[in-house]
PDB file of N, CA and C in Angstrom:
ATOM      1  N   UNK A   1      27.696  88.494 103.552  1.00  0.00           N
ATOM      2  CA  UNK A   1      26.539  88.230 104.371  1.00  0.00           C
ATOM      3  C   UNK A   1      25.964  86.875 103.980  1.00  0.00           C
ATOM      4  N   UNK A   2      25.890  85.597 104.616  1.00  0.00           N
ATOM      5  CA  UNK A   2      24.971  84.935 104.235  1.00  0.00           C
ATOM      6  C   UNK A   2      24.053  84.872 104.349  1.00  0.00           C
ATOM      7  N   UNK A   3      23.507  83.521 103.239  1.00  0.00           N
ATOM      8  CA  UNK A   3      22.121  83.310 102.888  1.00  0.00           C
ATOM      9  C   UNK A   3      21.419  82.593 103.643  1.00  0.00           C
ATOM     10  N   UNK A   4      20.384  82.521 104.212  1.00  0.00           N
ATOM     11  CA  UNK A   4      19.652  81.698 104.823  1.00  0.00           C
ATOM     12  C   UNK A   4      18.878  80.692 104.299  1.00  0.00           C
ATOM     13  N   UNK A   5      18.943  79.602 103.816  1.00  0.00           N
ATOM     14  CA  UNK A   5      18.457  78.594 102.750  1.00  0.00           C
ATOM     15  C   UNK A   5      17.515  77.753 103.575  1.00  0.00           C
ATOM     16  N   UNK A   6      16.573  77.489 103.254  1.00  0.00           N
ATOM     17  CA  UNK A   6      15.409  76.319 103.514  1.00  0.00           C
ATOM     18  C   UNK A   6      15.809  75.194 103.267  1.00  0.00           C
ATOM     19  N   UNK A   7      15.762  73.484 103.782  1.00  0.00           N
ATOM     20  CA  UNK A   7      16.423  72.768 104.111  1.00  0.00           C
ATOM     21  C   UNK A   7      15.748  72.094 102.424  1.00  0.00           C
ATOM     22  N   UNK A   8      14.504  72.190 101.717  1.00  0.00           N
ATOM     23  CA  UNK A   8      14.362  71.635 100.561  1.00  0.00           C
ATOM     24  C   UNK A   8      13.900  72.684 100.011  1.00  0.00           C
ATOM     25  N   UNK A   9      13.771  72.306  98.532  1.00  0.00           N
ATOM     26  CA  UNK A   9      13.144  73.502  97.736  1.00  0.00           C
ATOM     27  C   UNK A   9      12.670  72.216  95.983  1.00  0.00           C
ATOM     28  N   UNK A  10      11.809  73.080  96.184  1.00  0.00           N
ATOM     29  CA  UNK A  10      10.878  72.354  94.397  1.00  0.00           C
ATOM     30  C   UNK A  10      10.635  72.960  93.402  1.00  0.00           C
ATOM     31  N   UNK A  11      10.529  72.995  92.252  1.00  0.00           N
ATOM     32  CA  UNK A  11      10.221  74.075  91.309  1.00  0.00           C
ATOM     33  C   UNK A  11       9.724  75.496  91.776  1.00  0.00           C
ATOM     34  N   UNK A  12      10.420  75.993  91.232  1.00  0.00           N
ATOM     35  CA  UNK A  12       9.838  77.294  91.266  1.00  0.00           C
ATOM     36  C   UNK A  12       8.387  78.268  90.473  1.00  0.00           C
ATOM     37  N   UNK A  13       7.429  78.424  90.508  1.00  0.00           N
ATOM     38  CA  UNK A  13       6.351  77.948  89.648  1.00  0.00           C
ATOM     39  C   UNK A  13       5.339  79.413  90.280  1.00  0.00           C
ATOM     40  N   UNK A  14       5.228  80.155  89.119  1.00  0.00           N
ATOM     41  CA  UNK A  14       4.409  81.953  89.667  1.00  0.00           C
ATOM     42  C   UNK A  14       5.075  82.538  90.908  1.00  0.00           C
ATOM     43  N   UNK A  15       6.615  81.854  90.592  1.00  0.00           N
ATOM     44  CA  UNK A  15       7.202  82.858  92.236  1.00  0.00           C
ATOM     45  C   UNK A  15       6.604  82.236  93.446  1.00  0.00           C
ATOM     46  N   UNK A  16       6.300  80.982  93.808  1.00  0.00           N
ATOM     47  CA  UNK A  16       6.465  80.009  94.734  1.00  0.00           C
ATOM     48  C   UNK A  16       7.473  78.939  94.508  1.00  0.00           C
ATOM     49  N   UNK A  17       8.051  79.092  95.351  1.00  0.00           N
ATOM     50  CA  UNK A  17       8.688  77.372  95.538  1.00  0.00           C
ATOM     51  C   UNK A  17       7.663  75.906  96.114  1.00  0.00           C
ATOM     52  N   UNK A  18       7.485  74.964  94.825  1.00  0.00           N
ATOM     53  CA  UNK A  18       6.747  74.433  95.683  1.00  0.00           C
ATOM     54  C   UNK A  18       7.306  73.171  95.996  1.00  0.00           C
ATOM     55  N   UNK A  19       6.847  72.576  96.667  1.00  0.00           N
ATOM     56  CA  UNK A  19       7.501  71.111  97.335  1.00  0.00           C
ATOM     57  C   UNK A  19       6.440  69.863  96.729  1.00  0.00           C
ATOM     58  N   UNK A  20       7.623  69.153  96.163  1.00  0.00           N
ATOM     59  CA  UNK A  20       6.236  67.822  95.037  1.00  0.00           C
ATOM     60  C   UNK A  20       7.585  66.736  94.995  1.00  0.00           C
ATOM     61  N   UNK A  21       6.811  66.159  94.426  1.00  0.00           N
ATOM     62  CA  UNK A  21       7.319  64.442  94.725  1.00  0.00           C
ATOM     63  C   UNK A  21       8.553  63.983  96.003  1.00  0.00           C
ATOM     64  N   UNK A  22       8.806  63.086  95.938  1.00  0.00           N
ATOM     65  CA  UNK A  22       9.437  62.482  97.262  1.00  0.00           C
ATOM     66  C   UNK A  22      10.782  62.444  96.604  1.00  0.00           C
ATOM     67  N   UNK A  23      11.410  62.138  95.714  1.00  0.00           N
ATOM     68  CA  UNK A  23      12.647  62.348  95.257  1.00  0.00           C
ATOM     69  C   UNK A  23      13.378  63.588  95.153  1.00  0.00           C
ATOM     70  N   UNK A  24      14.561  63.139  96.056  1.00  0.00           N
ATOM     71  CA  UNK A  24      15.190  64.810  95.858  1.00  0.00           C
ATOM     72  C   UNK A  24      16.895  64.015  96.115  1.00  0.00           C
ATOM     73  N   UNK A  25      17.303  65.448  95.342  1.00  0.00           N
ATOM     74  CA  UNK A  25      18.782  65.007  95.022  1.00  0.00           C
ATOM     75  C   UNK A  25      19.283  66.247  95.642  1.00  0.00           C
ATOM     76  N   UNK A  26      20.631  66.334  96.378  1.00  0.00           N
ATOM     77  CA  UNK A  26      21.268  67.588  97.224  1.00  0.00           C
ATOM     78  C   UNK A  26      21.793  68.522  96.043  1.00  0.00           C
ATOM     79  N   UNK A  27      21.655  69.744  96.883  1.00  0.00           N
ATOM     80  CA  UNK A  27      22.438  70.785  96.204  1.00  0.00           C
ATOM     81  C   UNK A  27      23.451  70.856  96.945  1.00  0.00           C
ATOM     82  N   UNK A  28      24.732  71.055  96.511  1.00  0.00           N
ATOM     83  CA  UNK A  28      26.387  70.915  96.967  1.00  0.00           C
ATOM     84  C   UNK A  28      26.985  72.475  97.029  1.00  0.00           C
ATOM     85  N   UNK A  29      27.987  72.336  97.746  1.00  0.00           N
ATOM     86  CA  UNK A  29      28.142  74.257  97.543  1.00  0.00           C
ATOM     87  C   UNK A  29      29.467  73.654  96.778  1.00  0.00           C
ATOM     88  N   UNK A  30      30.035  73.613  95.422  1.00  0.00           N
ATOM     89  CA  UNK A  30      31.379  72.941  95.190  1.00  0.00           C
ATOM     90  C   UNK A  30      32.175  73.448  95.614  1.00  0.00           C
ATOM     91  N   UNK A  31      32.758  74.745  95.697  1.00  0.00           N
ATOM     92  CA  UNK A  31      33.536  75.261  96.526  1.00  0.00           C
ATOM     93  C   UNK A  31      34.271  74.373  98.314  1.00  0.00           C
ATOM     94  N   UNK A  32      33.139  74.123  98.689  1.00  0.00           N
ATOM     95  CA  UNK A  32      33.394  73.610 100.110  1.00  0.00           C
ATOM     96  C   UNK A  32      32.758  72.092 100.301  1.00  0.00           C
ATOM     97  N   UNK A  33      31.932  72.107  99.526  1.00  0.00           N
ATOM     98  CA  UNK A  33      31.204  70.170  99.540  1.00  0.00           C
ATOM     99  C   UNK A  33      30.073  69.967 100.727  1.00  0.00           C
ATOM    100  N   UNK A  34      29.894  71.247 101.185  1.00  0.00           N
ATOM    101  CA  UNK A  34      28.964  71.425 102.327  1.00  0.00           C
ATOM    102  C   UNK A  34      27.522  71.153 101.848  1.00  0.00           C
ATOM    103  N   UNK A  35      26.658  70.209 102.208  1.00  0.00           N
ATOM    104  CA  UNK A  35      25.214  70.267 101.600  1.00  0.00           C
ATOM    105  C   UNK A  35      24.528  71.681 102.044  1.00  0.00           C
ATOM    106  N   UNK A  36      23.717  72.008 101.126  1.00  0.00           N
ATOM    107  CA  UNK A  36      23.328  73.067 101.386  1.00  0.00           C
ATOM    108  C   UNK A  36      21.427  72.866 101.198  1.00  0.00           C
ATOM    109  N   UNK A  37      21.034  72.142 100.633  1.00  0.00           N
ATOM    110  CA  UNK A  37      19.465  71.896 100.562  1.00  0.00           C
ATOM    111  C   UNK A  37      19.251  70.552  99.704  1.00  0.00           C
ATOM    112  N   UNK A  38      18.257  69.643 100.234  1.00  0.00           N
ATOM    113  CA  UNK A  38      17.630  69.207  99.145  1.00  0.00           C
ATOM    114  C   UNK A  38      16.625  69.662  98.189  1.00  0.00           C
ATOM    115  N   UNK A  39      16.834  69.078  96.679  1.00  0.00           N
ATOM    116  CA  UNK A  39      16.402  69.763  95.296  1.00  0.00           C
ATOM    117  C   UNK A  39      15.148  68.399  95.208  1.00  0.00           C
ATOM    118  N   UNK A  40      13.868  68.967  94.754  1.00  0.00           N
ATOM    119  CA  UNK A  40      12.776  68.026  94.404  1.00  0.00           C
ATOM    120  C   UNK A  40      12.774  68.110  93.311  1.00  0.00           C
ATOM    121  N   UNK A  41      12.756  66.618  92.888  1.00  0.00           N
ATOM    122  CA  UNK A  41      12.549  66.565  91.240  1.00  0.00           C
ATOM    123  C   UNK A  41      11.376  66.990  91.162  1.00  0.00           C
ATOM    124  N   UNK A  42      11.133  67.774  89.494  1.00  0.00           N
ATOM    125  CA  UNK A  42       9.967  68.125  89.193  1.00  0.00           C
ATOM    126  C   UNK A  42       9.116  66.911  88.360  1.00  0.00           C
ATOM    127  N   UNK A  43       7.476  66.904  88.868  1.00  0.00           N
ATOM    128  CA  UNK A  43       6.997  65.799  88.397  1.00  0.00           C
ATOM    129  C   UNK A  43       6.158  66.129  86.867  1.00  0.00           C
ATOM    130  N   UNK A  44       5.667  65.481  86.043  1.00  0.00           N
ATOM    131  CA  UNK A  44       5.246  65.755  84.904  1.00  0.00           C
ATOM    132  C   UNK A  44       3.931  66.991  85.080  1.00  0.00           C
ATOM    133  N   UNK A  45       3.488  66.978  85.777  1.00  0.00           N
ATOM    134  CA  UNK A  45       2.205  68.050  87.096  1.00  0.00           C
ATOM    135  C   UNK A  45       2.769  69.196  86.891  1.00  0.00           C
ATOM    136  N   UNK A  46       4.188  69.026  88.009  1.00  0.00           N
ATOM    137  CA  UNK A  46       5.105  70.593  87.892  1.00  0.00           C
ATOM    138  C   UNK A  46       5.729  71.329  86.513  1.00  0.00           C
ATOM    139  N   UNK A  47       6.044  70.483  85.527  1.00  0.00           N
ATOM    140  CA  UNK A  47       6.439  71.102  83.996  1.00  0.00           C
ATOM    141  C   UNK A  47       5.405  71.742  83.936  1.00  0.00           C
ATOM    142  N   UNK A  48       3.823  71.023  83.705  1.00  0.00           N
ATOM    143  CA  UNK A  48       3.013  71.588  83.006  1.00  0.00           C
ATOM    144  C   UNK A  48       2.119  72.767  83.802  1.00  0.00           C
ATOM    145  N   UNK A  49       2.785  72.893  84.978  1.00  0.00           N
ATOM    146  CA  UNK A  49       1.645  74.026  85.625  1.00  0.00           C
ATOM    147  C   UNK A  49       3.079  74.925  85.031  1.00  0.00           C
ATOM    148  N   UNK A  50       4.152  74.663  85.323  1.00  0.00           N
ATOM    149  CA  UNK A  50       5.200  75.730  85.264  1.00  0.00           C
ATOM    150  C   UNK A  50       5.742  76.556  83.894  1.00  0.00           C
ATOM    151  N   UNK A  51       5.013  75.534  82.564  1.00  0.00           N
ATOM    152  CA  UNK A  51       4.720  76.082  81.247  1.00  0.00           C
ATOM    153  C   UNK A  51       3.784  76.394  81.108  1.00  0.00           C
ATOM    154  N   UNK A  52       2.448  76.154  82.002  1.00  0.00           N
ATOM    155  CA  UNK A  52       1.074  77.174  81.686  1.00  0.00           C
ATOM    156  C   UNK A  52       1.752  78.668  82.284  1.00  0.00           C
ATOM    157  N   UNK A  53       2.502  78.452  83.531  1.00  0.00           N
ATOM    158  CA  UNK A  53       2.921  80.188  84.319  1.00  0.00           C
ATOM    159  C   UNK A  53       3.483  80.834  83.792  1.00  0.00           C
ATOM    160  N   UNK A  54       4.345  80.125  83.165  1.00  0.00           N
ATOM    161  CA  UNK A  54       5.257  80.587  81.722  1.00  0.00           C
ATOM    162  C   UNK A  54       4.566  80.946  80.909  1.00  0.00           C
ATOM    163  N   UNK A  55       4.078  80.891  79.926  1.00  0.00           N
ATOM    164  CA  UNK A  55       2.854  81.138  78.855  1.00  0.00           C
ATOM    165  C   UNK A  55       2.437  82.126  79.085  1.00  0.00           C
ATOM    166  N   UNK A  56       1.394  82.433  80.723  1.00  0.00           N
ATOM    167  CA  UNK A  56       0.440  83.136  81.008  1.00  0.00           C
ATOM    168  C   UNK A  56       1.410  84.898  81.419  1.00  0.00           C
ATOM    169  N   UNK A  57       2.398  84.270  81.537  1.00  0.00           N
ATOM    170  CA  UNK A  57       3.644  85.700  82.117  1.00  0.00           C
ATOM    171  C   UNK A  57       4.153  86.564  81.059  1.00  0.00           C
ATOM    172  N   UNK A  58       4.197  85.615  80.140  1.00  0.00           N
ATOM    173  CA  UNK A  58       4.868  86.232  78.691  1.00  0.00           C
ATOM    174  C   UNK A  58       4.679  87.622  78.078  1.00  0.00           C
ATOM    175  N   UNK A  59       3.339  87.570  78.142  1.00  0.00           N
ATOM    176  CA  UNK A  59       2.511  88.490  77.378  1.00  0.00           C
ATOM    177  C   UNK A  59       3.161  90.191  78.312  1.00  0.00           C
ATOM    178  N   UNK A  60       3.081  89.864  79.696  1.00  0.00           N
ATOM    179  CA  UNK A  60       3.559  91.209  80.832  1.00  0.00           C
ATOM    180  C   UNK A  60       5.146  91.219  80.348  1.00  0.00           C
ATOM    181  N   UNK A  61       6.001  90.197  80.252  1.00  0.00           N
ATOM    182  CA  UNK A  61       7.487  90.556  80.184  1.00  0.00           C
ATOM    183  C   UNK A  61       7.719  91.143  79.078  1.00  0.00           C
ATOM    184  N   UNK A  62       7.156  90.105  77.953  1.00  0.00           N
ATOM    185  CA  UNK A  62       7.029  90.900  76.571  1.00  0.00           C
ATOM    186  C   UNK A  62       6.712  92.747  76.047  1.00  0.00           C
ATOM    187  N   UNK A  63       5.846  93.113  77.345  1.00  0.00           N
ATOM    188  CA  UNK A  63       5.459  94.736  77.195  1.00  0.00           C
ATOM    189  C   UNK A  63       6.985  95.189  77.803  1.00  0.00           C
ATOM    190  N   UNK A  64       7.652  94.955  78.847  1.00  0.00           N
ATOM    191  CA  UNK A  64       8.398  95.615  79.215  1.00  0.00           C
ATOM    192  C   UNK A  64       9.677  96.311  78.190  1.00  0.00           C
ATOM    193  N   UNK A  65       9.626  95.553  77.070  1.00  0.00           N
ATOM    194  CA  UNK A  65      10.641  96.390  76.411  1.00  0.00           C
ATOM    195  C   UNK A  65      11.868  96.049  76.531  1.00  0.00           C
ATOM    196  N   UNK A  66      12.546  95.319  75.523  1.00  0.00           N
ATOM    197  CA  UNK A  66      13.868  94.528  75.674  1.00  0.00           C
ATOM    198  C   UNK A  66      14.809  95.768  76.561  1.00  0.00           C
ATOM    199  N   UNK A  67      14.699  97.038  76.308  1.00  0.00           N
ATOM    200  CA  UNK A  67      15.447  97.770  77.213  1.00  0.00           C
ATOM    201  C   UNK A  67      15.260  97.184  78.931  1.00  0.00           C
ATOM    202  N   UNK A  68      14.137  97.519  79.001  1.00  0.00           N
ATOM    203  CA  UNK A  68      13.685  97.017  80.222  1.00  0.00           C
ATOM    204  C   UNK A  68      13.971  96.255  81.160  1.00  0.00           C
ATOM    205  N   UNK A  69      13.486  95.040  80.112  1.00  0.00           N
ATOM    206  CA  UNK A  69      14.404  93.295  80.300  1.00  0.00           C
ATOM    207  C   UNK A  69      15.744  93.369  81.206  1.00  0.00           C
ATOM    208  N   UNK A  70      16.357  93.845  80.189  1.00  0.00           N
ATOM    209  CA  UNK A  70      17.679  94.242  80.389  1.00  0.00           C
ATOM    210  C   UNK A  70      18.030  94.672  81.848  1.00  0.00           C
ATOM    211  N   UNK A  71      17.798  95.940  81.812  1.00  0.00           N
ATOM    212  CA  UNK A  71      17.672  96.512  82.810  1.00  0.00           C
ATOM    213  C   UNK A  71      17.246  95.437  84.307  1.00  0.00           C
ATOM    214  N   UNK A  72      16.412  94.814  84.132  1.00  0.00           N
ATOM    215  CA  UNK A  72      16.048  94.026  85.176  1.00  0.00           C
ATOM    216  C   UNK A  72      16.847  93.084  85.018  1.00  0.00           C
ATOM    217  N   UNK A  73      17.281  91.919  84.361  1.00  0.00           N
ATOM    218  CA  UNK A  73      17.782  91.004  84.366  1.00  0.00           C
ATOM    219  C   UNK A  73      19.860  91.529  85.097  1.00  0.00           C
ATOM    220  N   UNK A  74      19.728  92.400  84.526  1.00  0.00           N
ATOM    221  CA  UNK A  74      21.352  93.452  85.367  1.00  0.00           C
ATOM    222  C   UNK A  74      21.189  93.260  86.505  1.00  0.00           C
ATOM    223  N   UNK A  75      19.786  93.990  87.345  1.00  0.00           N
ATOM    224  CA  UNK A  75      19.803  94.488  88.655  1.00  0.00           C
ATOM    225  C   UNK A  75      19.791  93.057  89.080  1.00  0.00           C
ATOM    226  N   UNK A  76      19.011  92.380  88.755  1.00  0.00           N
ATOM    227  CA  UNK A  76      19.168  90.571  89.543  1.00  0.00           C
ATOM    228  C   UNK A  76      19.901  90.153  89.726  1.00  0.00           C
ATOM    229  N   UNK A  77      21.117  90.253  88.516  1.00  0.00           N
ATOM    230  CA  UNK A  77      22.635  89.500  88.440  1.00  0.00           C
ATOM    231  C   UNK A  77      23.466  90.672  89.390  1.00  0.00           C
ATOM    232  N   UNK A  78      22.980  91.714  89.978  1.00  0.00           N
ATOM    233  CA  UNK A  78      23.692  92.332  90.893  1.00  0.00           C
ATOM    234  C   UNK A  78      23.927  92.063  91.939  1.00  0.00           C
ATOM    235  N   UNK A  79      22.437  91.849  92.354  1.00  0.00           N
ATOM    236  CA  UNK A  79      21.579  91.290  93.854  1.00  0.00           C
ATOM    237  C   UNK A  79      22.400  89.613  93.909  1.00  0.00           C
ATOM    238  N   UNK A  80      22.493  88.969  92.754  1.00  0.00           N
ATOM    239  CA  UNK A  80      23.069  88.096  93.032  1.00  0.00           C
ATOM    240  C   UNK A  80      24.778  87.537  93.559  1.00  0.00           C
ATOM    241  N   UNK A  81      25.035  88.308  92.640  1.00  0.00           N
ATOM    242  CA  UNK A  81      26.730  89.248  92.985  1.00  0.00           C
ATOM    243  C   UNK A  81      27.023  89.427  94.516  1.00  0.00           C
ATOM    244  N   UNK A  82      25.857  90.270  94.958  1.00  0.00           N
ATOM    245  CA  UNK A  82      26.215  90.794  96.329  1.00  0.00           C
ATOM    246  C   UNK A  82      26.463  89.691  97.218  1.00  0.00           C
ATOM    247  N   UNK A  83      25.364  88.426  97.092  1.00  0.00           N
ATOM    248  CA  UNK A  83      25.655  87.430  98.152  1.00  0.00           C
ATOM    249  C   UNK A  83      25.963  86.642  97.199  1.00  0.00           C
ATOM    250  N   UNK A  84      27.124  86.741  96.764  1.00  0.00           N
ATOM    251  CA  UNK A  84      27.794  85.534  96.239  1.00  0.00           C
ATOM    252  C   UNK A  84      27.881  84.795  95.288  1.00  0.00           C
ATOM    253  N   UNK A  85      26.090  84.887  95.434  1.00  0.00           N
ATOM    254  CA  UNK A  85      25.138  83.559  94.151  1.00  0.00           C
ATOM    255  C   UNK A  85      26.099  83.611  92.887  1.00  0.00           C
ATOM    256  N   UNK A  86      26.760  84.774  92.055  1.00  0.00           N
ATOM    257  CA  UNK A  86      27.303  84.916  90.974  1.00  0.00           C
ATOM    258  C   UNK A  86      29.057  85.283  91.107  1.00  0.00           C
ATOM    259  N   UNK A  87      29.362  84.571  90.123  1.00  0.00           N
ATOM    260  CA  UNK A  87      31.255  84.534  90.397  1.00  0.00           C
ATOM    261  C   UNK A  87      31.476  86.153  89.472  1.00  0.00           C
TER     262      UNK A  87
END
């Protein structure tokens, strides 16, 4: 099944993608060489909001319990599996 991809994408930052600075470099599918989106560089702005989100998240992932973790980080690499994202 494919994916339906948005034509740019920017850091990813509290589970938004956001769109920042004017420089962007393509994402390639290597397999086929087909462009598939432009990638926005992240600006010194985007690190530091995206290590405060980081920081502020920790404390919730941290309760879940390395079992947990686990457990979630599996089901993602599944979901990813399914469409492809993972070899």
């Amino acid at each position: 099944m494919p994916i339906e991809l948005d034509s740019s994408y920017g850091p990813l930052i509290n589970g938004v993608f956001e769109l920042s600075g004017k420089d962007v470099f393509p994402a390639i599918d290597p397999a086929t060489g087909k462009h598939l989106a432009n990638i926005h560089y992240c600006t010194t702005d985007d690190v530091a909001r995206a290590v405060s989100a980081a920081e502020n998240t920790y404390p919730a992932w941290r309760s879940f319990g390395q079992k947990d973790r686990v457990e979630l980080i599996n089901k993602l690499a599944g979901i990813g599996r399914g469409h492809g994202a993972i070899g």
